[in-house]
C-alpha atoms as a PDB file:
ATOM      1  CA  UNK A   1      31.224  68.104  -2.756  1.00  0.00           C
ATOM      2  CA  UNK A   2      30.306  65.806   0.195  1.00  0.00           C
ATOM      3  CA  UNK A   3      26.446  64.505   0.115  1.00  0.00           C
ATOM      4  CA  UNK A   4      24.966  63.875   3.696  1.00  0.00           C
ATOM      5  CA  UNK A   5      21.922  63.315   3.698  1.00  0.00           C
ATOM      6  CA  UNK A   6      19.182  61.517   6.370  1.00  0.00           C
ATOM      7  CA  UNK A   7      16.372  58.723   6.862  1.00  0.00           C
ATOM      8  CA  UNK A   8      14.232  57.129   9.379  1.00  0.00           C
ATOM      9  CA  UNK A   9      12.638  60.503  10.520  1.00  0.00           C
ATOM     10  CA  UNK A  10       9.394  60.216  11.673  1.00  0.00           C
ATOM     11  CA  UNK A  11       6.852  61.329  10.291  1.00  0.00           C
ATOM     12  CA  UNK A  12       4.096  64.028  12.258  1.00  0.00           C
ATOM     13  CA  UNK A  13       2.646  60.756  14.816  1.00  0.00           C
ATOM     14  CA  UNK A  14       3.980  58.407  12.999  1.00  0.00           C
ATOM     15  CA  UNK A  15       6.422  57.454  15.858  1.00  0.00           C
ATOM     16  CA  UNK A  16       9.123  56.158  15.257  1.00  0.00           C
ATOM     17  CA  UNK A  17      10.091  54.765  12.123  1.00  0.00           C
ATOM     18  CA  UNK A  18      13.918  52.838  12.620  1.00  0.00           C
ATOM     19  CA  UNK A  19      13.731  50.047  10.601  1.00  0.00           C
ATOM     20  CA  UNK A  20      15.148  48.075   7.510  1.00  0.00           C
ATOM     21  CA  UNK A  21      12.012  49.248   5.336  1.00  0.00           C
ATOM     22  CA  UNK A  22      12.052  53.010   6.292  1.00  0.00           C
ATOM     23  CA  UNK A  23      15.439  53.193   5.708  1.00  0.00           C
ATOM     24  CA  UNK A  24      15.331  51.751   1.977  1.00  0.00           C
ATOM     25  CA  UNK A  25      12.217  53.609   1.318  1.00  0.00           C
ATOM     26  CA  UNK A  26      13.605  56.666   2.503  1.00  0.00           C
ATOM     27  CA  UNK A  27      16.945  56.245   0.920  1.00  0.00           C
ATOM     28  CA  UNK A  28      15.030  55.150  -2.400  1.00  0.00           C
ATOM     29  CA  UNK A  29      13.150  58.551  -2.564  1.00  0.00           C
ATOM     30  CA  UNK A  30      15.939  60.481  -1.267  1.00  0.00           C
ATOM     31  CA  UNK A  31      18.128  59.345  -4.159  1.00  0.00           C
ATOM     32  CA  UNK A  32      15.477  60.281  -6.831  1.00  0.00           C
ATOM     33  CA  UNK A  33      14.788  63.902  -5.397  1.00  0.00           C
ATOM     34  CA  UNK A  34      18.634  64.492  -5.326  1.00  0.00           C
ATOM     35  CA  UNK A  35      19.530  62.756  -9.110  1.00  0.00           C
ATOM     36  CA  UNK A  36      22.249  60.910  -7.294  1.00  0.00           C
ATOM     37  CA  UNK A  37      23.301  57.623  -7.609  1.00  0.00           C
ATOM     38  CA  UNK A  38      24.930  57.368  -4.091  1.00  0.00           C
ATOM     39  CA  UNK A  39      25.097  59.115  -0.520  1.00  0.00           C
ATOM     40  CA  UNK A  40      28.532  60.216   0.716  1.00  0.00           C
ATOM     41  CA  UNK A  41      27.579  59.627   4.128  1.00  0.00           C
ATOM     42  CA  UNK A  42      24.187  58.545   4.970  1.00  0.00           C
ATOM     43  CA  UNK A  43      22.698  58.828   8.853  1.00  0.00           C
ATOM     44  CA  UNK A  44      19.805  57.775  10.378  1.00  0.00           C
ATOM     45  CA  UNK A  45      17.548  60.587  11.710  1.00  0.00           C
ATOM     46  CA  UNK A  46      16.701  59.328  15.701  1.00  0.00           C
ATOM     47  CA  UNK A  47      16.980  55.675  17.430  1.00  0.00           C
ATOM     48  CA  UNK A  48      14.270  53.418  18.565  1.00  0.00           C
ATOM     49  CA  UNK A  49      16.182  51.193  21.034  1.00  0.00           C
ATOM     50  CA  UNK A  50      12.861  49.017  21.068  1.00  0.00           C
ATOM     51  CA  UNK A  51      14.400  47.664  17.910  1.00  0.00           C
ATOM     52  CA  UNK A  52      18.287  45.278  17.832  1.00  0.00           C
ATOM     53  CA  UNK A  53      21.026  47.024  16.226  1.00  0.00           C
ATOM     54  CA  UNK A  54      21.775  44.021  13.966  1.00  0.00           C
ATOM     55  CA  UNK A  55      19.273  43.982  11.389  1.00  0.00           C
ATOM     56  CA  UNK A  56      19.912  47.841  10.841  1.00  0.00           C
ATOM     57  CA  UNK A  57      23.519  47.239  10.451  1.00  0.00           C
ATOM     58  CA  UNK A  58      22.779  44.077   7.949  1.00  0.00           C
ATOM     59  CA  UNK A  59      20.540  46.589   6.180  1.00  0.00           C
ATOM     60  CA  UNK A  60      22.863  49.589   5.634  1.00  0.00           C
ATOM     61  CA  UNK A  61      25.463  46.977   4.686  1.00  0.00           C
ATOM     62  CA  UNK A  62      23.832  45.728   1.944  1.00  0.00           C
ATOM     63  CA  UNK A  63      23.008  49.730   0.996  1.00  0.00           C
ATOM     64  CA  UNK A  64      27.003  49.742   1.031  1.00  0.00           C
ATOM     65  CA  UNK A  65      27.345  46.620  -1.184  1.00  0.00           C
ATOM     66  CA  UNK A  66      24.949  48.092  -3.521  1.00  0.00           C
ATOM     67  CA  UNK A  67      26.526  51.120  -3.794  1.00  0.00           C
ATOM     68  CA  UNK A  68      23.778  53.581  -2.701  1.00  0.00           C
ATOM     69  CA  UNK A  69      25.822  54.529  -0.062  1.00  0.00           C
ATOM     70  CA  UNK A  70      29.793  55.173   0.565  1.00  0.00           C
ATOM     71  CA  UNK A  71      29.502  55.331   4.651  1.00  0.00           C
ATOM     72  CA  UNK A  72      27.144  55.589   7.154  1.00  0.00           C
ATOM     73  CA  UNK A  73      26.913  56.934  10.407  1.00  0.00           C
ATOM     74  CA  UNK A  74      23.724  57.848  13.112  1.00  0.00           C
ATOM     75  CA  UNK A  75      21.854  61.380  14.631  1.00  0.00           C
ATOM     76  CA  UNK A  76      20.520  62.081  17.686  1.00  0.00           C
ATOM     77  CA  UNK A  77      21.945  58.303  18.719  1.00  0.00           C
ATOM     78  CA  UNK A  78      23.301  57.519  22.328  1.00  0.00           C
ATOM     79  CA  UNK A  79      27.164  56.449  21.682  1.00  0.00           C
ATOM     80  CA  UNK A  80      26.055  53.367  23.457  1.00  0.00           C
ATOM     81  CA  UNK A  81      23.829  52.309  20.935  1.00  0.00           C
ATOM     82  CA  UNK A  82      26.782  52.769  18.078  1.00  0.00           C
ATOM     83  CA  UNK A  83      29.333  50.798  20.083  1.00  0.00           C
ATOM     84  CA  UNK A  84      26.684  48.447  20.157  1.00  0.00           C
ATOM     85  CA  UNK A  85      26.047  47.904  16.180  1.00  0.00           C
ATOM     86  CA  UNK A  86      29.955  48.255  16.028  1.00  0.00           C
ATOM     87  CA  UNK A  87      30.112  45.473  17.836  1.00  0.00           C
ATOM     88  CA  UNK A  88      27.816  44.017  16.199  1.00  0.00           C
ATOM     89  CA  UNK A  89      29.251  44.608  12.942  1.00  0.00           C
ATOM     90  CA  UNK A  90      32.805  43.627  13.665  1.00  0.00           C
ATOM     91  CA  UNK A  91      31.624  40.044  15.111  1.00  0.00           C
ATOM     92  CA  UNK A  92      29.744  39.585  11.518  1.00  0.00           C
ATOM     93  CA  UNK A  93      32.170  40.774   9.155  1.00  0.00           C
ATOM     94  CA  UNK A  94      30.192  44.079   7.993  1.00  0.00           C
ATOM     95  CA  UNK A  95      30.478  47.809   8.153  1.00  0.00           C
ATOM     96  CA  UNK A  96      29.872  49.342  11.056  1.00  0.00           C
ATOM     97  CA  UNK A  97      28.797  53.387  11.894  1.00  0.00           C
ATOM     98  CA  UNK A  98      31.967  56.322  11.515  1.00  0.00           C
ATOM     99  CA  UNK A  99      30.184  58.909  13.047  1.00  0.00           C
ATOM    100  CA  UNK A 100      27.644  60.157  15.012  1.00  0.00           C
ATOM    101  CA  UNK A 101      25.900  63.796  14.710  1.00  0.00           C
ATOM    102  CA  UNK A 102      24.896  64.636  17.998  1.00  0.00           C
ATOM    103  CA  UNK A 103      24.527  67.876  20.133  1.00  0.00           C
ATOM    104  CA  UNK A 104      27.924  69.565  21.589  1.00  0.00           C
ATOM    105  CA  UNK A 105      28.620  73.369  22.871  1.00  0.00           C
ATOM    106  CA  UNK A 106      29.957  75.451  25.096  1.00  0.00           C
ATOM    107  CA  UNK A 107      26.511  76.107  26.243  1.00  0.00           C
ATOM    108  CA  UNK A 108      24.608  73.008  28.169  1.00  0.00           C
ATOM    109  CA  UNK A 109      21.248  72.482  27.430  1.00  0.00           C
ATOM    110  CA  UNK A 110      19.175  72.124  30.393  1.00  0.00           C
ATOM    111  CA  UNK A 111      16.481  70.223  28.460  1.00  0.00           C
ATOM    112  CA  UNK A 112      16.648  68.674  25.160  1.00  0.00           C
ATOM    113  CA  UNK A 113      15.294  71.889  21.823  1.00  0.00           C
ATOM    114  CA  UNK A 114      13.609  69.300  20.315  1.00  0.00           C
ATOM    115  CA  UNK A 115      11.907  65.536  21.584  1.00  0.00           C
ATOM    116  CA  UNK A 116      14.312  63.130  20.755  1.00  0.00           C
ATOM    117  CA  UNK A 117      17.346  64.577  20.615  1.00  0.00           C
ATOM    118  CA  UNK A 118      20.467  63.346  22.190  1.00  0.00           C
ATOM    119  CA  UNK A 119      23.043  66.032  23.927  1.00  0.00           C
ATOM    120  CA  UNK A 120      26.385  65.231  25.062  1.00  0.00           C
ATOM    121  CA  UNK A 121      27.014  64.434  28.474  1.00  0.00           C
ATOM    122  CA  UNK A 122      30.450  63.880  30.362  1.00  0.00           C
ATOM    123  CA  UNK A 123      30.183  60.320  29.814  1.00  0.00           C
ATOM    124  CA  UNK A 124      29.397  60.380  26.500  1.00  0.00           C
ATOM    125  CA  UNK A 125      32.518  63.098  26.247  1.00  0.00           C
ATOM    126  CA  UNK A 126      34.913  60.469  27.718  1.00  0.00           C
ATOM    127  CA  UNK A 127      33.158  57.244  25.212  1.00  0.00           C
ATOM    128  CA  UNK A 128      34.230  60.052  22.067  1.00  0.00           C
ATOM    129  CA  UNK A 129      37.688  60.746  23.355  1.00  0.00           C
ATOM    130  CA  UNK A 130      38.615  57.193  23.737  1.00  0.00           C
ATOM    131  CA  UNK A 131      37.477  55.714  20.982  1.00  0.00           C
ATOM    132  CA  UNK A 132      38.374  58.815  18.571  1.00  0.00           C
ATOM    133  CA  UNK A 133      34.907  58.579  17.019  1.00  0.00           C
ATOM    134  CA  UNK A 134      34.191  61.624  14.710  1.00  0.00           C
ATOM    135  CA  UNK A 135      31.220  63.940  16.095  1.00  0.00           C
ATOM    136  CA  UNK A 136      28.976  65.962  13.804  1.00  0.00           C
ATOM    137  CA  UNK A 137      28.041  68.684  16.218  1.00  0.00           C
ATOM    138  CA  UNK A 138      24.740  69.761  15.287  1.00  0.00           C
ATOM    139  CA  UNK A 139      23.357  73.222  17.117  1.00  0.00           C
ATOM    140  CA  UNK A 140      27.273  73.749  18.051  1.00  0.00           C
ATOM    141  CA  UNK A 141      26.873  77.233  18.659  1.00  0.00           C
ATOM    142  CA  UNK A 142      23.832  77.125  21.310  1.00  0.00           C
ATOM    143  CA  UNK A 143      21.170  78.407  18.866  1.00  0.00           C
ATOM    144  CA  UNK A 144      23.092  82.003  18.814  1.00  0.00           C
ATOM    145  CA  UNK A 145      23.362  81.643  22.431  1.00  0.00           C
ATOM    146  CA  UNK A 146      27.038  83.528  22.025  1.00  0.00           C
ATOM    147  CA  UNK A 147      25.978  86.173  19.573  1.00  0.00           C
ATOM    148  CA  UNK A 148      24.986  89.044  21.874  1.00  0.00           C
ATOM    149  CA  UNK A 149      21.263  88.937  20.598  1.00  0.00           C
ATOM    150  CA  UNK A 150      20.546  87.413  24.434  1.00  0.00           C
ATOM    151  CA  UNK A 151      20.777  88.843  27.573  1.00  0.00           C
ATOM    152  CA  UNK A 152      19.398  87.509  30.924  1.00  0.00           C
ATOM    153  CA  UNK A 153      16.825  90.511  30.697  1.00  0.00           C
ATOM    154  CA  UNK A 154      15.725  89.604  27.665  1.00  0.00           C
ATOM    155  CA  UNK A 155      13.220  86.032  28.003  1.00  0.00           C
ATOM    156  CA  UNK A 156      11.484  86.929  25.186  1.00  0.00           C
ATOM    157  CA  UNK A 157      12.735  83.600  23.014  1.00  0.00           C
ATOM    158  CA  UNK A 158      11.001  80.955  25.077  1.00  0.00           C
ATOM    159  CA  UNK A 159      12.992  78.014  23.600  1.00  0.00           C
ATOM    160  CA  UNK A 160      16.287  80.045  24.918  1.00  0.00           C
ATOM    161  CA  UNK A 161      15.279  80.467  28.036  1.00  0.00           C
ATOM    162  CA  UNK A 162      13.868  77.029  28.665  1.00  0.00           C
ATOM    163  CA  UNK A 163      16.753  75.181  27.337  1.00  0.00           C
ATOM    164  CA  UNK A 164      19.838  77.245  27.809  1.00  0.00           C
ATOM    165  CA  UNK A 165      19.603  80.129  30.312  1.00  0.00           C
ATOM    166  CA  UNK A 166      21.190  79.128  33.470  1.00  0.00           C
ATOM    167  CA  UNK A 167      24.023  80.359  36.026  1.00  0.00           C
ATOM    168  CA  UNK A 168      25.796  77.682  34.813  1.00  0.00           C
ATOM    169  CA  UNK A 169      25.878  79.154  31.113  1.00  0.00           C
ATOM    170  CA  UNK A 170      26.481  82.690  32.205  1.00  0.00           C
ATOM    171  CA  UNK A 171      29.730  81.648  33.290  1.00  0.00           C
ATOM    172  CA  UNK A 172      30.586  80.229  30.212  1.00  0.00           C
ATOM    173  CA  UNK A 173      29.591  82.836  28.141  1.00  0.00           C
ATOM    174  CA  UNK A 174      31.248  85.608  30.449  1.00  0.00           C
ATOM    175  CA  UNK A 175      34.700  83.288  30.486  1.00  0.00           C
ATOM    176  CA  UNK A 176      34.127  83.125  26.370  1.00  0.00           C
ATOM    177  CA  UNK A 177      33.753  86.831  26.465  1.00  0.00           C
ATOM    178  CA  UNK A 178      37.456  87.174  28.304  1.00  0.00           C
ATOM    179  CA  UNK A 179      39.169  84.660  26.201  1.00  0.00           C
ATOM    180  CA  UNK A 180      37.415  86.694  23.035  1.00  0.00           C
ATOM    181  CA  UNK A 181      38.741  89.789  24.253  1.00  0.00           C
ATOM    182  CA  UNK A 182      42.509  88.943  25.171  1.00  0.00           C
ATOM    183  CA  UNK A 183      42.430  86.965  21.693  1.00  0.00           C
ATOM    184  CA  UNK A 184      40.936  89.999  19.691  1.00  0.00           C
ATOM    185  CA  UNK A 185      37.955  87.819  18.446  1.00  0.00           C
ATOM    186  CA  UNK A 186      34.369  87.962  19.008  1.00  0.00           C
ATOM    187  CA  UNK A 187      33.089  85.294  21.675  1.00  0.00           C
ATOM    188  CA  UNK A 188      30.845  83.453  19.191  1.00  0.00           C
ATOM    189  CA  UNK A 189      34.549  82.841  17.307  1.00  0.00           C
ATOM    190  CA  UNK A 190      35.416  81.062  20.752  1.00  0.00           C
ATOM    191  CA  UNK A 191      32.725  79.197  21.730  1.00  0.00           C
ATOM    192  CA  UNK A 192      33.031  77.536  18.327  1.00  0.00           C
ATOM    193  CA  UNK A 193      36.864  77.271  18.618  1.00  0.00           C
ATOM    194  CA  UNK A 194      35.930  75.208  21.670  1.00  0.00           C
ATOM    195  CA  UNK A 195      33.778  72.783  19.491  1.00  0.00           C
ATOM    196  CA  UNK A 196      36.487  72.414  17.371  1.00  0.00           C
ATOM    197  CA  UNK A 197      39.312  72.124  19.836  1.00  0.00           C
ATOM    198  CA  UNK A 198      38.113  68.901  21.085  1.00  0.00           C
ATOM    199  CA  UNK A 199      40.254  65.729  21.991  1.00  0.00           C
ATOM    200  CA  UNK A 200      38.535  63.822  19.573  1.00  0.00           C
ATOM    201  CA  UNK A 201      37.431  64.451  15.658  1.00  0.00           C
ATOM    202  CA  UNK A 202      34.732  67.234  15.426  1.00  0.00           C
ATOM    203  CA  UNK A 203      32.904  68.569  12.755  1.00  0.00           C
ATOM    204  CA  UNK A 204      30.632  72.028  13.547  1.00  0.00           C
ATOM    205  CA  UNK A 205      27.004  72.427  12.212  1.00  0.00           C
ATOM    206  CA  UNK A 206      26.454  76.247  12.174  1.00  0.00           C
ATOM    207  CA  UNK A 207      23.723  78.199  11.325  1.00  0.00           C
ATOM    208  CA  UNK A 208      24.437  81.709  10.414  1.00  0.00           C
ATOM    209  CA  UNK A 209      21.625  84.432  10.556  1.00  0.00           C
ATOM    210  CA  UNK A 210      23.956  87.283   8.980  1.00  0.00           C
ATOM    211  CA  UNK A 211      27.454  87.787   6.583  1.00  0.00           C
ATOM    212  CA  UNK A 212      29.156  88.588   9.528  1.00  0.00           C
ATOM    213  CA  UNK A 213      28.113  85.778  11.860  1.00  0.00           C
ATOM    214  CA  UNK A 214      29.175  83.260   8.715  1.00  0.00           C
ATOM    215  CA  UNK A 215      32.499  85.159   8.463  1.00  0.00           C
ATOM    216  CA  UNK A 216      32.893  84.805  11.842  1.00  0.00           C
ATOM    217  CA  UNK A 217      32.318  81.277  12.266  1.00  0.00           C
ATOM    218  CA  UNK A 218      34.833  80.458   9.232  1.00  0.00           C
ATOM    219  CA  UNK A 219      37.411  82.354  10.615  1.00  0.00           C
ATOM    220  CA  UNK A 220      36.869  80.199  14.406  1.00  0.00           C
ATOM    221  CA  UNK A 221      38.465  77.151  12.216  1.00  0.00           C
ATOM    222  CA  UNK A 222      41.773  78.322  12.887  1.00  0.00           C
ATOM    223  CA  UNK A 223      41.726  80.067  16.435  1.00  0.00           C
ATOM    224  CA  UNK A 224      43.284  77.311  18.301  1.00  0.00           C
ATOM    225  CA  UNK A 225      42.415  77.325  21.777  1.00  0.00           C
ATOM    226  CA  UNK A 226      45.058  76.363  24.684  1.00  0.00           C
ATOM    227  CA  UNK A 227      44.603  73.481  27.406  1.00  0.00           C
ATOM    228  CA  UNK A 228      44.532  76.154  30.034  1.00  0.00           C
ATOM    229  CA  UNK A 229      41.236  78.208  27.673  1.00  0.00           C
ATOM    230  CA  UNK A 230      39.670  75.549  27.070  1.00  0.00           C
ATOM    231  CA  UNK A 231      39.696  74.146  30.852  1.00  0.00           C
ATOM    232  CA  UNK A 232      38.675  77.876  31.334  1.00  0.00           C
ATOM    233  CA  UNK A 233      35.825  77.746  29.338  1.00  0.00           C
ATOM    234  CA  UNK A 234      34.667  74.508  31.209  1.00  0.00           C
ATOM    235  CA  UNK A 235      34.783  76.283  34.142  1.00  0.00           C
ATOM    236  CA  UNK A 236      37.547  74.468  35.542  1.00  0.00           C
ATOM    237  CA  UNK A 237      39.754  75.659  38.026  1.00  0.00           C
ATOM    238  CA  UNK A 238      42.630  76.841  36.443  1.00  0.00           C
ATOM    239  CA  UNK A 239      44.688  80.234  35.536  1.00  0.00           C
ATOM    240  CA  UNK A 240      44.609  81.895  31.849  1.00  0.00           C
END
């Protein structure tokens, strides 16, 4: 078993709350609710780039040296921000940040679910590919977005609507329901497939409402997807 576990949330108006203290008061509680002595992987919840990366990295170093935590890594953080404290850490001798649990899927958000949260742009595609840095894909199935429970009649889930129905997404989801069908699999198996598929280490949040969407999304671990699907999928020019 693997604990990952998060700090630095903030707290109803607290704002935000990215900081040496919060983190070792967060971590501190954290440990005693679990009846752990250590975090696999520890990651802190949102960025406040009103505060320098280097006294966070000195303090999660320290958490390392103590032996609180094994590794730590960063959610809902611009990759800008983590090549920063790597920096950072490398010119000071300590650890620095091995991965980062953003938003990725098939399915573009048009506006951020939640305040605060940090999606995946082409840029930030290209920063992940070249530096091989591992991405926690949180939401990597689009909220159910490739389930069939959504239809472009059917606005009744406000949050869908605002933050993933466009033209734009259509297309993807009718190009992941031909590569389903010519593969024998059900679309939400390929739109996860494309998650995993990356150029670059992935690892896929899901969030399974039924057995058979689970199922599903365990079997999507092993559908490998070819250069030409995947460009398909990105709506890329290309013949499949």
């Amino acid at each position: 078993m693997v604990i990952l576990d998060k700090g630095c949330h903030p707290y109803g108006n607290s704002g935000p709350r990215v900081n040496p203290e919060a983190l070792r008061e967060d971590l501190t509680e954290n440990l005693e609710r679990l009846g752990t002595p250590y975090i696999d992987l520890y990651m802190l919840h949102r960025d406040d780039e009103s505060v320098p990366v280097g006294p966070i990295v000195e303090a999660l170093d320290e958490e390392v040296q103590r032996g609180r935590i094994k590794v730590y890594g960063a959610s809902n953080w611009r990759p800008q921000r983590i090549q920063e404290a790597n920096e950072y850490a490398a010119e000071h001798g300590l650890r620095g940040f091995v991965a980062l649990s953003n938003n990725l899927s098939l399915a573009r958000a048009k506006e951020p679910m939640w305040a605060g949260c940090v999606y995946t742009s082409d840029e930030d595609h290209a920063w992940y590919t070249k530096n091989q840095f591992p991405l926690i894909a949180w939401s990597s199935q689009a909220g159910g977005f490739f389930t069939g429970r959504y239809s472009p009649d059917d606005r009744t889930n406000e949050d869908m609507v605002r933050v993933y129905y466009s033209e734009e997404n259509r297309q993807r989801l009718a190009h992941a329901r031909e590569v389903a069908k010519r593969r024998n699999v059900h679309p939400l198996q390929v739109a996860l497939a494309w998650v995993l598929n990356q150029p670059f280490p992935t690892v896929a949040i899901i969030g399974p409402q039924t057995t058979e969407e689970l199922e599903s999304s365990v079997a999507a671990a092993e559908l490998k997807l070819t250069p030409e699907e995947m460009a398909y999928l990105d709506l890329q020019p290309v013949a499949v």
